[in-house]
Each structure stands twice: as C-alpha cells, then as structure tokens.
Protein backbone atom coordinates (compact mmCIF):
# COMPACT_ATOMS: atom_id res chain seq x y z
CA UNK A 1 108.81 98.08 98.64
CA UNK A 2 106.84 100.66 100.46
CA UNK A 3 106.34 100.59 104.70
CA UNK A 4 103.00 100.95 105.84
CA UNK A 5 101.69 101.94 109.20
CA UNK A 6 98.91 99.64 111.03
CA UNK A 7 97.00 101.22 113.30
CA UNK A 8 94.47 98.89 115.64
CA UNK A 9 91.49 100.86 116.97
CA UNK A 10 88.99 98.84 119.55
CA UNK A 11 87.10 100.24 122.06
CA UNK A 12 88.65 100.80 125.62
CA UNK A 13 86.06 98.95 126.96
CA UNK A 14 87.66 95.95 124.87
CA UNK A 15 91.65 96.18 126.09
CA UNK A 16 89.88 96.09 129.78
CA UNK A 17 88.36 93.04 128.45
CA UNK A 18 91.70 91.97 127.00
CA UNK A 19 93.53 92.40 130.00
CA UNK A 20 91.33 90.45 132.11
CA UNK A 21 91.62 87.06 130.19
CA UNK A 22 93.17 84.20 131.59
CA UNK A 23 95.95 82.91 130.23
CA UNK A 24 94.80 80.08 127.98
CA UNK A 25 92.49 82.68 125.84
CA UNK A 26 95.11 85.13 125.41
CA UNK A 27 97.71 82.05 124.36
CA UNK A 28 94.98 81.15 121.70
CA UNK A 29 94.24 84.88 120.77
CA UNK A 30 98.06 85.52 120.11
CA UNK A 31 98.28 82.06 118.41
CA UNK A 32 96.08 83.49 115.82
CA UNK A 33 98.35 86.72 114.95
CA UNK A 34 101.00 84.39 114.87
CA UNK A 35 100.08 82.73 112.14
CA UNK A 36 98.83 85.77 110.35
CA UNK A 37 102.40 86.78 110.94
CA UNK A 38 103.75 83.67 109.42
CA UNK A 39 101.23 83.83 106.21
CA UNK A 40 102.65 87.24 105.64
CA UNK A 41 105.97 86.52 105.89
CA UNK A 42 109.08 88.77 105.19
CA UNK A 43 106.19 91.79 104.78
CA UNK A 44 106.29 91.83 108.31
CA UNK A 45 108.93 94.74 109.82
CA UNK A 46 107.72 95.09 113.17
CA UNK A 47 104.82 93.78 115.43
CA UNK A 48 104.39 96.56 116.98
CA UNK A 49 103.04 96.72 120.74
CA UNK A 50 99.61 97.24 121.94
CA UNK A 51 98.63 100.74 123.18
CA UNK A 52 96.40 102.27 126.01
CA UNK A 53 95.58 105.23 126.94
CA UNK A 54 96.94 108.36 125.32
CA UNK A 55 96.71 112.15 124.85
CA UNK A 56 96.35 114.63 122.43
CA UNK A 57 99.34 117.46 122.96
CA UNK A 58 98.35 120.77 121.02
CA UNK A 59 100.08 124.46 121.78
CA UNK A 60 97.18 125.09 123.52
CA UNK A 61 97.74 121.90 126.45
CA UNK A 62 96.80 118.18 126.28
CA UNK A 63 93.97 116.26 127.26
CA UNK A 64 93.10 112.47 126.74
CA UNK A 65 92.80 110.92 123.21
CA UNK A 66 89.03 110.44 122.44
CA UNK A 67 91.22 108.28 119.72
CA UNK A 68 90.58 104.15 120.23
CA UNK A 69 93.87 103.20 119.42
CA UNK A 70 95.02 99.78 120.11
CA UNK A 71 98.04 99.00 118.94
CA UNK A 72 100.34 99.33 116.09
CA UNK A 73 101.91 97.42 113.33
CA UNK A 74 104.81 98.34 110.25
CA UNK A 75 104.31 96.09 106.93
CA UNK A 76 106.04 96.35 103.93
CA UNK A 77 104.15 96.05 100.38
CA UNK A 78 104.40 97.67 96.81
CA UNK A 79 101.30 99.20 96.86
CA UNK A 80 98.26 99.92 99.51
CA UNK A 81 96.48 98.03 97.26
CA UNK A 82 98.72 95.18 98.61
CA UNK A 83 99.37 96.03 101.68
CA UNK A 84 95.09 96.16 102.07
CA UNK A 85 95.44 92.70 100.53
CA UNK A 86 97.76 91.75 103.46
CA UNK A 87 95.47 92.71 106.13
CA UNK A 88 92.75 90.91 105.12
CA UNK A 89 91.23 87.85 107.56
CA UNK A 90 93.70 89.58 110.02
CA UNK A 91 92.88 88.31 113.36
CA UNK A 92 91.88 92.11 114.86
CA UNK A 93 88.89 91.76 112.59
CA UNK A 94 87.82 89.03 113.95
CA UNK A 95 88.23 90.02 117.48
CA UNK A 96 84.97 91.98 118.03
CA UNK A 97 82.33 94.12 115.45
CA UNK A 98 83.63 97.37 116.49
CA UNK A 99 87.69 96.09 115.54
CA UNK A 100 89.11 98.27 112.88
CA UNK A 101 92.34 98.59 111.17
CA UNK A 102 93.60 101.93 109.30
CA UNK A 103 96.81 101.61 107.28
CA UNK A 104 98.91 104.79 105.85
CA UNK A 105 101.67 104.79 103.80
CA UNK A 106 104.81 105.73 105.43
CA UNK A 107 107.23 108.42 102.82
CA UNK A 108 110.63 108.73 103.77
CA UNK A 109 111.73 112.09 104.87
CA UNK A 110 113.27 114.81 102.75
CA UNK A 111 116.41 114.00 102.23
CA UNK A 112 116.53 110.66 103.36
C-alpha cells in the first residue's frame, strides 16, 4: 500500500466562518467526516488537524502563505487512482463551491 497526503484548501474567509458556528452545526459537520472515515476504513492513517494561517520561509525571509490550506489528511491506497476513488463524496466537497482537495503520493526516503 502506498500513503497519500490530503491537503484541504478553503478560503480563509471560510475557517472564520467555521470557527464561528455553534456547536450543534459543527457536531453535524464532523458527524459527516466521521462517517466518511468509517466508509474508508483501515485506509485511514491519520485525520490530520485543521490548519490556519501559515508562511512561506525562503533564504530570502518569510511572509504569509497566499496558500488556502485547511487542513490535512494521510490515506493509504495502492494506487492514486484509488486513493482519488477514496476521496470521492468526501464531506470537504460538499462544504462550500470553492472546497478543494489535492492528494500527493508520499515516497519513502532514500534509504528507508
């Protein structure tokens, strides 16, 4: 099996939105990736956390991400062609128009 890395991007503008629900409407927003997670089973490695905020580090200095990542995911799958599979009717999706999910195939280092 080969790990992939799930990367949520929404808008900034969306995890304000996010973080101002009351509790109820988050319960029943996390009640959905739940049972994503449970469809997908043992292809699950790790939930991840969401993100905010960030910043891009270069020799040159740092400055603030113009990146909209949201949060992060690690599945497991043969192929990306499965792994794609996997994602699909996720629950980020269905969140809001501008919801995306980008997936890359994680290679174990040299010598590992």
């Amino acid at each position: 099996m080969n790990k992939y890395l799930v990367v949520y991007h929404a808008p900034a503008s969306f995890n304000e939105k996010m973080a101002g629900m009351k509790p109820e409407e988050m319960n029943a927003e996390m009640g959905k990736w739940k049972v994503w997670m449970e469809d997908i089973g043992d292809a699950m490695l790790d939930m991840g956390n969401p993100l905010f905020g960030g910043q891009t580090v270069k020799k040159s200095g740092n400055k603030n991400s113009a990146r909209e990542v949201s949060g992060y995911s690690m599945i497991q799958a043969k192929s990306m062609d499965a792994a794609v599979e996997l994602l699909q009717g996720h629950p980020h999706l269905e969140m809001d128009d501008s919801c995306s999910i980008e997936i890359h195939e994680a290679a174990p280092a040299p010598g590992q």
